[in-house]
C-alpha atoms as a PDB file:
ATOM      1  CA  UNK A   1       0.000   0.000   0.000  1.00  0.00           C
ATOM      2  CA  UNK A   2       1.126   3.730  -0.428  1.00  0.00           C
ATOM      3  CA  UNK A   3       1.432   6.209   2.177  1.00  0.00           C
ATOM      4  CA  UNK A   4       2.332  10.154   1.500  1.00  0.00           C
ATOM      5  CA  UNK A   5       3.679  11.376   4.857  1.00  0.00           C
ATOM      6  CA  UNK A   6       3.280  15.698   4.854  1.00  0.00           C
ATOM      7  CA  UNK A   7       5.647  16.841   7.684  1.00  0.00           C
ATOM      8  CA  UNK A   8       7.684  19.894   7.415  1.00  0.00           C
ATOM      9  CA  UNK A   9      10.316  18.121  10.432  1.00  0.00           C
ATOM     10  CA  UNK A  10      12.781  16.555   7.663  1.00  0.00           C
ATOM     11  CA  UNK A  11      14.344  13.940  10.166  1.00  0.00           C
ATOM     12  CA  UNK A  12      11.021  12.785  11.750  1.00  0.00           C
ATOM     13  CA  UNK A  13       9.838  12.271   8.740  1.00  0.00           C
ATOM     14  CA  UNK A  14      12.799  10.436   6.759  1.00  0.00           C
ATOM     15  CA  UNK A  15      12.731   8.228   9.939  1.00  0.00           C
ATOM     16  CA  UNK A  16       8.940   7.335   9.864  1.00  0.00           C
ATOM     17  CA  UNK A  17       9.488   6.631   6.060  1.00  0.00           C
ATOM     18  CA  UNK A  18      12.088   4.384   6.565  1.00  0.00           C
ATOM     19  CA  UNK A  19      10.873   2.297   9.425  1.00  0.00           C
ATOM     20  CA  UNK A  20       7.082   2.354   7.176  1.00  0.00           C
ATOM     21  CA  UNK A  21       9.065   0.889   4.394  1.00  0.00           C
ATOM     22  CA  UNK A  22      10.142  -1.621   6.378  1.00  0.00           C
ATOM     23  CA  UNK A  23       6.727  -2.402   7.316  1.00  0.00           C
ATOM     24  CA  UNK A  24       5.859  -3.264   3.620  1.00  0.00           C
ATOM     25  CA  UNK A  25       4.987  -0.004   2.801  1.00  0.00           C
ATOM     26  CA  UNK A  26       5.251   2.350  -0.316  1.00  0.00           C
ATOM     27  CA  UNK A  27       5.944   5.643   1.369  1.00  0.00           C
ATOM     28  CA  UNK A  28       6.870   9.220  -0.346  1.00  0.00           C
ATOM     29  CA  UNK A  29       7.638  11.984   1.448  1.00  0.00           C
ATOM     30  CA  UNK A  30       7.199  15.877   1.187  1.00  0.00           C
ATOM     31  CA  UNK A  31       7.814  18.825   3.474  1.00  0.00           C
ATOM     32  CA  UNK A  32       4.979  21.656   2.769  1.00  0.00           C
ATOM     33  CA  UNK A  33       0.877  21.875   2.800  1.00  0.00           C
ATOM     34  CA  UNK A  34       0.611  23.054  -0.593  1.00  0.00           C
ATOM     35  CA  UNK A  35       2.516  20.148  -2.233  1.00  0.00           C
ATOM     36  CA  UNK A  36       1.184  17.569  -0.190  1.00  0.00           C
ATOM     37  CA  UNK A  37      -1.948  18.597  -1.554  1.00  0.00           C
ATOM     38  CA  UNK A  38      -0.861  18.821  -4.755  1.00  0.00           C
ATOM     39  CA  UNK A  39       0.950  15.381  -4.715  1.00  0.00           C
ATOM     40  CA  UNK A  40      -2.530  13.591  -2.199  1.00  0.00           C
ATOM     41  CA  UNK A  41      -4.963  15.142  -5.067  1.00  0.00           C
ATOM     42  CA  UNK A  42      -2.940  13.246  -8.213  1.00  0.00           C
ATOM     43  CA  UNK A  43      -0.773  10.288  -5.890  1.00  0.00           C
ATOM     44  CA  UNK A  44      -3.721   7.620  -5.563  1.00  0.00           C
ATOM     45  CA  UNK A  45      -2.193   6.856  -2.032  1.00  0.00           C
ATOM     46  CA  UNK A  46      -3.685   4.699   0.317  1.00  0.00           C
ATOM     47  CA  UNK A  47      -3.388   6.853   3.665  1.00  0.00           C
ATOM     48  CA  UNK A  48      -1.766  10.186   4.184  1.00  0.00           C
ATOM     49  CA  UNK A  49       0.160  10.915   7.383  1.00  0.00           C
ATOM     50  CA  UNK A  50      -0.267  14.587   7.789  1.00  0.00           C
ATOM     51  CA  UNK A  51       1.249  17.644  10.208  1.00  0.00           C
ATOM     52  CA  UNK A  52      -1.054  19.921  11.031  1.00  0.00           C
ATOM     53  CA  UNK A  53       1.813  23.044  11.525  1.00  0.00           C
ATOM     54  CA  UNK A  54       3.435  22.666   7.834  1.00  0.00           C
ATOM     55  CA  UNK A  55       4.748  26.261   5.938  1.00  0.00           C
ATOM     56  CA  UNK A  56       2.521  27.702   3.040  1.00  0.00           C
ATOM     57  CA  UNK A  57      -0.822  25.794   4.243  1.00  0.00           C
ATOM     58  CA  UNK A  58      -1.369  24.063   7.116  1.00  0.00           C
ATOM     59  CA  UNK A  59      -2.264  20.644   7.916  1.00  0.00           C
ATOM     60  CA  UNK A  60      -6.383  21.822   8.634  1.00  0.00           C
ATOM     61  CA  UNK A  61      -6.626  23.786   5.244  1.00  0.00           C
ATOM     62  CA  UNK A  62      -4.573  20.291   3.164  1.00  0.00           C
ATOM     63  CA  UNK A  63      -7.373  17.952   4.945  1.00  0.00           C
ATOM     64  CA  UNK A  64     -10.550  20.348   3.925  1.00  0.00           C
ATOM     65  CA  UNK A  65      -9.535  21.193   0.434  1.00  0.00           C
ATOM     66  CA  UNK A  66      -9.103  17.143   0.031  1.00  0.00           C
ATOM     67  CA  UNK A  67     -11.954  16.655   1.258  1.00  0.00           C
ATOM     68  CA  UNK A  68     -13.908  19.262  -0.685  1.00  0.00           C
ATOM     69  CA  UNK A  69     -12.825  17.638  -3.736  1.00  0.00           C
ATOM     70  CA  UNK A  70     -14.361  14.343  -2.581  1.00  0.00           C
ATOM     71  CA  UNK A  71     -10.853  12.769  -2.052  1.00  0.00           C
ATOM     72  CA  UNK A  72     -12.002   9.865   1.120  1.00  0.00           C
ATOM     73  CA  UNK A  73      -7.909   8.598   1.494  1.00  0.00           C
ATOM     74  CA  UNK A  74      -8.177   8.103   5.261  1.00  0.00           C
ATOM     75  CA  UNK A  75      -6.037  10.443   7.382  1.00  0.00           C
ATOM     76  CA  UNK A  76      -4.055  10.586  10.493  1.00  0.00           C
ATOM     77  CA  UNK A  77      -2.936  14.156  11.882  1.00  0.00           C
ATOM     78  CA  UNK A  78       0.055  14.434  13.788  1.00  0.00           C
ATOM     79  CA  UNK A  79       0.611  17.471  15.797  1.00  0.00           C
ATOM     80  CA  UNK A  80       2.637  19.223  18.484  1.00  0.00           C
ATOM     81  CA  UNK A  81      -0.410  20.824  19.472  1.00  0.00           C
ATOM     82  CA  UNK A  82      -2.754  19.002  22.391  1.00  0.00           C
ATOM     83  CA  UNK A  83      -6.411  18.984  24.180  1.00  0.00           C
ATOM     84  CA  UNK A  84      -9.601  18.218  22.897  1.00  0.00           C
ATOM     85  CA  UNK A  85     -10.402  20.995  21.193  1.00  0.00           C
ATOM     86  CA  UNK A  86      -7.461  20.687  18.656  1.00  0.00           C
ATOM     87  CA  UNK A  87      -8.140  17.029  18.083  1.00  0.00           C
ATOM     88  CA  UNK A  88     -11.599  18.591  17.481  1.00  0.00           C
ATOM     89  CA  UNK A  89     -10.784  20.711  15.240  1.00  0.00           C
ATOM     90  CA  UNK A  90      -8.651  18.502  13.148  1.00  0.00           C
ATOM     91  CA  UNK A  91     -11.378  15.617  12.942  1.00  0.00           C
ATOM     92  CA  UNK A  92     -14.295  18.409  12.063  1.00  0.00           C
ATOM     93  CA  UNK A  93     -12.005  19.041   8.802  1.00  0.00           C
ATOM     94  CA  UNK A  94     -12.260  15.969   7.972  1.00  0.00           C
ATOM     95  CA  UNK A  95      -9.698  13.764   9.211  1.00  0.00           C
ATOM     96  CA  UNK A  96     -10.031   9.722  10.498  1.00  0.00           C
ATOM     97  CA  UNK A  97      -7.682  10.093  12.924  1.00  0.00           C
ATOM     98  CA  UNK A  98      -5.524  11.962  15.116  1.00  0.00           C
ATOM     99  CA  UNK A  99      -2.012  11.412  17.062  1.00  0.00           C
ATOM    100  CA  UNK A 100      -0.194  14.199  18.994  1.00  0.00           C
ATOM    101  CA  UNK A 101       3.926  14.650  19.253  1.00  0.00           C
ATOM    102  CA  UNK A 102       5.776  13.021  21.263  1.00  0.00           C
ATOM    103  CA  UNK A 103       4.317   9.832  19.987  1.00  0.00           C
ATOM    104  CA  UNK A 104       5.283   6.161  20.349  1.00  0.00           C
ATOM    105  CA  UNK A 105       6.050   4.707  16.138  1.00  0.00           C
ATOM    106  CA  UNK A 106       3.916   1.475  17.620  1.00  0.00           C
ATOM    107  CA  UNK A 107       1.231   3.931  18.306  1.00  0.00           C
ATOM    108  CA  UNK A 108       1.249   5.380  15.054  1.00  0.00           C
ATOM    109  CA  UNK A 109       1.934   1.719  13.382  1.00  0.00           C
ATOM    110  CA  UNK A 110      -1.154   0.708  15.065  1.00  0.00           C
ATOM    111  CA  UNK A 111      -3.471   3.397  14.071  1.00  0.00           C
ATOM    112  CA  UNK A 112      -2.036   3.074  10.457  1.00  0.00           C
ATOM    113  CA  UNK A 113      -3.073  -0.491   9.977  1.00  0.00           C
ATOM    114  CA  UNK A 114      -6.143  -0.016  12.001  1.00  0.00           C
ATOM    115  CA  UNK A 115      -7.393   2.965   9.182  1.00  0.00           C
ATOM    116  CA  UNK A 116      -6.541   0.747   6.415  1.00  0.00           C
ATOM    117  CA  UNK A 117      -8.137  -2.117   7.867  1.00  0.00           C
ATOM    118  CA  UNK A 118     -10.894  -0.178   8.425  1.00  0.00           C
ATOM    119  CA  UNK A 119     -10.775   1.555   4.301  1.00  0.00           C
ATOM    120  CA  UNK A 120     -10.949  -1.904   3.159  1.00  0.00           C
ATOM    121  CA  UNK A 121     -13.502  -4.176   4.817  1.00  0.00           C
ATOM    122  CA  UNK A 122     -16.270  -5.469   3.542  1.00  0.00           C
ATOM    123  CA  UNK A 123     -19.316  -3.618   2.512  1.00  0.00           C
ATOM    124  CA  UNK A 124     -21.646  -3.287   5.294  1.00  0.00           C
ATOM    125  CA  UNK A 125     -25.222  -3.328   5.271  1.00  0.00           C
ATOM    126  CA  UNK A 126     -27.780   0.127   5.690  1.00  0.00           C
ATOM    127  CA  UNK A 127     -29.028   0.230   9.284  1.00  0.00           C
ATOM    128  CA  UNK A 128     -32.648   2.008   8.994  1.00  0.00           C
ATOM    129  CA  UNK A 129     -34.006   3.370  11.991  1.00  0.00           C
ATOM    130  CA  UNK A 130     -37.135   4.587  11.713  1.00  0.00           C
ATOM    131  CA  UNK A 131     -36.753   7.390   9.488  1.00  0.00           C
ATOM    132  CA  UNK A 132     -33.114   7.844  10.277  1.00  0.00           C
ATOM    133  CA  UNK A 133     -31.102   5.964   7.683  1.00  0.00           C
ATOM    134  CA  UNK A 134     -27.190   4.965   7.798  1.00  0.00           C
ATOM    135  CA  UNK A 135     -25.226   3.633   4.927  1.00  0.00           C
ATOM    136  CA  UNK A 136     -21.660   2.445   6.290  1.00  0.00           C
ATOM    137  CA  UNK A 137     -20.248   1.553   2.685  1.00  0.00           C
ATOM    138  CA  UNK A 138     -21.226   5.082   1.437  1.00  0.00           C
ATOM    139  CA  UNK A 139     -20.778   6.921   4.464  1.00  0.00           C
ATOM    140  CA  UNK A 140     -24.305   8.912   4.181  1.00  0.00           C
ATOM    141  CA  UNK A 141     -26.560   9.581   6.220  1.00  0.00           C
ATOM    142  CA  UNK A 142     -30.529  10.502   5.907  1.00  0.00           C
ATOM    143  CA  UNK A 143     -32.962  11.937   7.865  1.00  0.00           C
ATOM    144  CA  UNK A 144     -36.445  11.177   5.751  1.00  0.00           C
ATOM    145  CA  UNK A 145     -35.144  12.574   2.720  1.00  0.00           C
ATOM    146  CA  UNK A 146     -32.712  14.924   3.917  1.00  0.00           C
ATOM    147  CA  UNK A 147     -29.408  14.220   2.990  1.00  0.00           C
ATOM    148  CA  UNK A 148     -27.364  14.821   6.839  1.00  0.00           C
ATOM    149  CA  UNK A 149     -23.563  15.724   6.368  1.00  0.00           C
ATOM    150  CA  UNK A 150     -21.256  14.392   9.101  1.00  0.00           C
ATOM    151  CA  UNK A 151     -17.708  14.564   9.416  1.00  0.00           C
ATOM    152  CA  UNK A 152     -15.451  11.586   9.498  1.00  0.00           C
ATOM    153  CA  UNK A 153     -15.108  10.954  13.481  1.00  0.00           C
ATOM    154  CA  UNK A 154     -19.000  11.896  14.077  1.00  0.00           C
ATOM    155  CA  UNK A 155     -19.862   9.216  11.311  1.00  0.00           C
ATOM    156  CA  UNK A 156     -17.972   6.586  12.743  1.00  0.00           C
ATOM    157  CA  UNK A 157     -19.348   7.723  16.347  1.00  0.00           C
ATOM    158  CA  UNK A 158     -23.433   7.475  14.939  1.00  0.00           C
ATOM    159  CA  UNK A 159     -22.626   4.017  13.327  1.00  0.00           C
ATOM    160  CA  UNK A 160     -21.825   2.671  16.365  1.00  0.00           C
ATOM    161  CA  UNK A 161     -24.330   3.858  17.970  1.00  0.00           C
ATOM    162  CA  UNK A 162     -26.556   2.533  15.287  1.00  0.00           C
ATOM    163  CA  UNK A 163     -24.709  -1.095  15.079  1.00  0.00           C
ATOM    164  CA  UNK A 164     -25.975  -1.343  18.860  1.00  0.00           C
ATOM    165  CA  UNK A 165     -29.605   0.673  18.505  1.00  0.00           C
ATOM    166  CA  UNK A 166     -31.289   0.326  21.477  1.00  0.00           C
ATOM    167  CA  UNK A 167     -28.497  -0.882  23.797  1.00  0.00           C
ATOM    168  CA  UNK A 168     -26.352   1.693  26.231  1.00  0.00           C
ATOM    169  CA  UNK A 169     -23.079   2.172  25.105  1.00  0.00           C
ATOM    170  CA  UNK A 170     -19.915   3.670  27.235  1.00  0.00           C
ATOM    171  CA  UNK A 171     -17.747   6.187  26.374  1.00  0.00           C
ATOM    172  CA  UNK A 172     -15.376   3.562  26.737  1.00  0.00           C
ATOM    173  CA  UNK A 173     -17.309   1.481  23.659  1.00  0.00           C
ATOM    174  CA  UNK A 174     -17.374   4.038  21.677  1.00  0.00           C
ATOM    175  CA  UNK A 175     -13.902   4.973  22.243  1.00  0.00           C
ATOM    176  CA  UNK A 176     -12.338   1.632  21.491  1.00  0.00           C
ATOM    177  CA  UNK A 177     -14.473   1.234  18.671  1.00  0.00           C
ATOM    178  CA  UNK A 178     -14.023   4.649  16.884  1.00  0.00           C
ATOM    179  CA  UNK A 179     -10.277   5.460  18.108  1.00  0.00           C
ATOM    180  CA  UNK A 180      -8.856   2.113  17.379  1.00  0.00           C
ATOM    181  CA  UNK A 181      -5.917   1.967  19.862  1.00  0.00           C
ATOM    182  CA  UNK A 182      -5.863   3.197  23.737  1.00  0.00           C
ATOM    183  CA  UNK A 183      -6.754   6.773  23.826  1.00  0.00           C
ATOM    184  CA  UNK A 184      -4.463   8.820  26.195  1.00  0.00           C
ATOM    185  CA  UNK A 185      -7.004  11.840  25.865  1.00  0.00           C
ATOM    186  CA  UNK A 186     -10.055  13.377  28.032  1.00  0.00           C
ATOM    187  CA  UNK A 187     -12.594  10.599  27.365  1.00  0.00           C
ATOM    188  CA  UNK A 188     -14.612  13.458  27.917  1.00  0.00           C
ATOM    189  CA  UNK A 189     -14.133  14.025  24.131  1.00  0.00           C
ATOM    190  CA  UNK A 190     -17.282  11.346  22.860  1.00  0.00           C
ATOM    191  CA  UNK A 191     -19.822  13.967  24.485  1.00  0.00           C
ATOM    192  CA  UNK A 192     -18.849  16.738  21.614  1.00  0.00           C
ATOM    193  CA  UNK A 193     -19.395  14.086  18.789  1.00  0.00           C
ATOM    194  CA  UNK A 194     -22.347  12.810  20.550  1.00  0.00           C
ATOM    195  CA  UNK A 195     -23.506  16.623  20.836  1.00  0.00           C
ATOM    196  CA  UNK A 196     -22.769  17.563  17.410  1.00  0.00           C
ATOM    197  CA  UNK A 197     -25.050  14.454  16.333  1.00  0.00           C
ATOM    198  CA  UNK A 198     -27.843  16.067  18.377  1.00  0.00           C
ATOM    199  CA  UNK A 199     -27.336  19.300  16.329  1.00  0.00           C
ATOM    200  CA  UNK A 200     -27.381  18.063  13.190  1.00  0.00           C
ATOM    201  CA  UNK A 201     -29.695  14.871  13.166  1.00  0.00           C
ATOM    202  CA  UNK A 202     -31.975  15.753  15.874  1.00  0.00           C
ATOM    203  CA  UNK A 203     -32.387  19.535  16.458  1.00  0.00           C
ATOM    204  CA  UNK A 204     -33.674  20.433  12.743  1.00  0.00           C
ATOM    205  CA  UNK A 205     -36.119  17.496  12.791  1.00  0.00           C
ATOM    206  CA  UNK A 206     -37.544  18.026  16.225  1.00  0.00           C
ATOM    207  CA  UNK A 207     -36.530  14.487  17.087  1.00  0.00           C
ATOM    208  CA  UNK A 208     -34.547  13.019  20.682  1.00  0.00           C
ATOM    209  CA  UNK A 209     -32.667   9.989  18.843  1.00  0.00           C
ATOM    210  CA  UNK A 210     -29.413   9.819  21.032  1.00  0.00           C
ATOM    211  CA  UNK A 211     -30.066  10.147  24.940  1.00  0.00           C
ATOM    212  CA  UNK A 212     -27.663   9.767  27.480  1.00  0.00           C
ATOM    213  CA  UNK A 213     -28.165   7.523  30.441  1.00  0.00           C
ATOM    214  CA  UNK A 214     -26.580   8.887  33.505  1.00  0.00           C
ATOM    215  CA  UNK A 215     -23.239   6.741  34.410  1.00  0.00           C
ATOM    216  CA  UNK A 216     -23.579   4.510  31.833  1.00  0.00           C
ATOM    217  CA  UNK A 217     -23.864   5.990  28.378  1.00  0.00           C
ATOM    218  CA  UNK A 218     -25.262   6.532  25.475  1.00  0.00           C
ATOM    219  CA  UNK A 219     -28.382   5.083  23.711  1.00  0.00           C
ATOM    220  CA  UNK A 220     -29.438   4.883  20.078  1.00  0.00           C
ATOM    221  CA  UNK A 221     -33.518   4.506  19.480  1.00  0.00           C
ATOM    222  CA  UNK A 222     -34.559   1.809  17.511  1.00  0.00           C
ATOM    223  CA  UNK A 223     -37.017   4.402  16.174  1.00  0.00           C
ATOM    224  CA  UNK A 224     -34.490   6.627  14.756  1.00  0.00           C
ATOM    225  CA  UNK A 225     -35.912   9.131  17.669  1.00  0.00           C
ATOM    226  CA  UNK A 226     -39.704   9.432  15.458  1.00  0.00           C
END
């Protein structure tokens, strides 16, 4: 498989290429946003490893304009930067995953082949829920008719939810589930993707799909919320 690593720090990232390669992997490497865009948007890669503080566009604006051009290459941010809020931000632009600096190469091994495993499995079926519908292989989601956009991490936090409708799921669930190796963050992050959920799918429709159940977690309705 082929990676494009973006990272501006020319030994980390001549020594993540070289122990990727050794993986198995295809790996190319380049130091500035505006090329790695240039290079993700015509490189067919299989997973981009990208630095969120890069010279001439950053790591956020690479991630959107891929995504705006309907490039779905899963990828995972690596940044100096920490708290919730930044992994946040990163995620809401559109990216699968997130790692910050100082990081363990086992760590970021791990979440590699957990992306890709995740890219290429099988096609799975549409969960309908009353009039909420989820479609896993095409990442969509309706509400009735209405088309409901979600970003990357708040997809893979509804279908979930939706694998396991009407069952209470932990934080720690949906963590393990949606973050793919042991998160070292505020668990406390799963209530603003549950919240943004509420905004989008619920709010505008008048409905109460997702509640919470106090100490325990979270629950899907079977109903969709109707």
């Amino acid at each position: 498989m082929r990676l494009l690593i973006v990272e501006d720090e020319k030994r980390l990232a001549t020594s993540l290429a070289r122990g990727l390669s050794a993986e198995g992997f295809v790996v190319e490497t380049v130091h500035d946003g505006a090329e790695g865009l240039h290079r993700a948007l015509g490189g067919g890669y299989d997973l981009i490893i990208l630095d969120i503080m890069l010279p001439g566009m950053n790591g956020y604006r690479v991630c959107a304009a891929l995504r705006a051009e309907g490039d779905e290459t899963p990828i995972l941010m690596l940044t100096a930067k920490d708290g919730e809020y930044d992994e946040a931000e990163g995620l809401d632009t559109g990216a699968d995953d997130y790692l910050t600096k100082p990081f363990s190469y086992v760590v970021l091994v791990a979440r590699v082949r957990a992306l890709l495993r995740r890219r290429t499995r099988g096609a799975a079926p549409v969960i309908a829920l009353g009039d909420l519908t989820v479609d896993p292989a095409a990442r969509r989601v309706f509400r009735g008719g209405t088309e409901v956009e979600l970003t990357a991490k708040e997809f893979a936090v509804l279908e979930h939810l939706a694998e396991n409708a009407g069952q209470v799921v932990s934080k720690a669930q949906i963590m393990e589930a949606v973050w793919d190796f042991a998160y070292a963050g505020d668990p406390n992050i799963v209530e603003v993707y549950v919240s943004a959920l509420r905004r989008k799918l619920d709010v505008p429709f008048g409905r109460r799909s997702i509640t919470t159940v106090r100490g325990a977690g979270y629950r899907l309705a079977r109903d969709g919320g109707a």
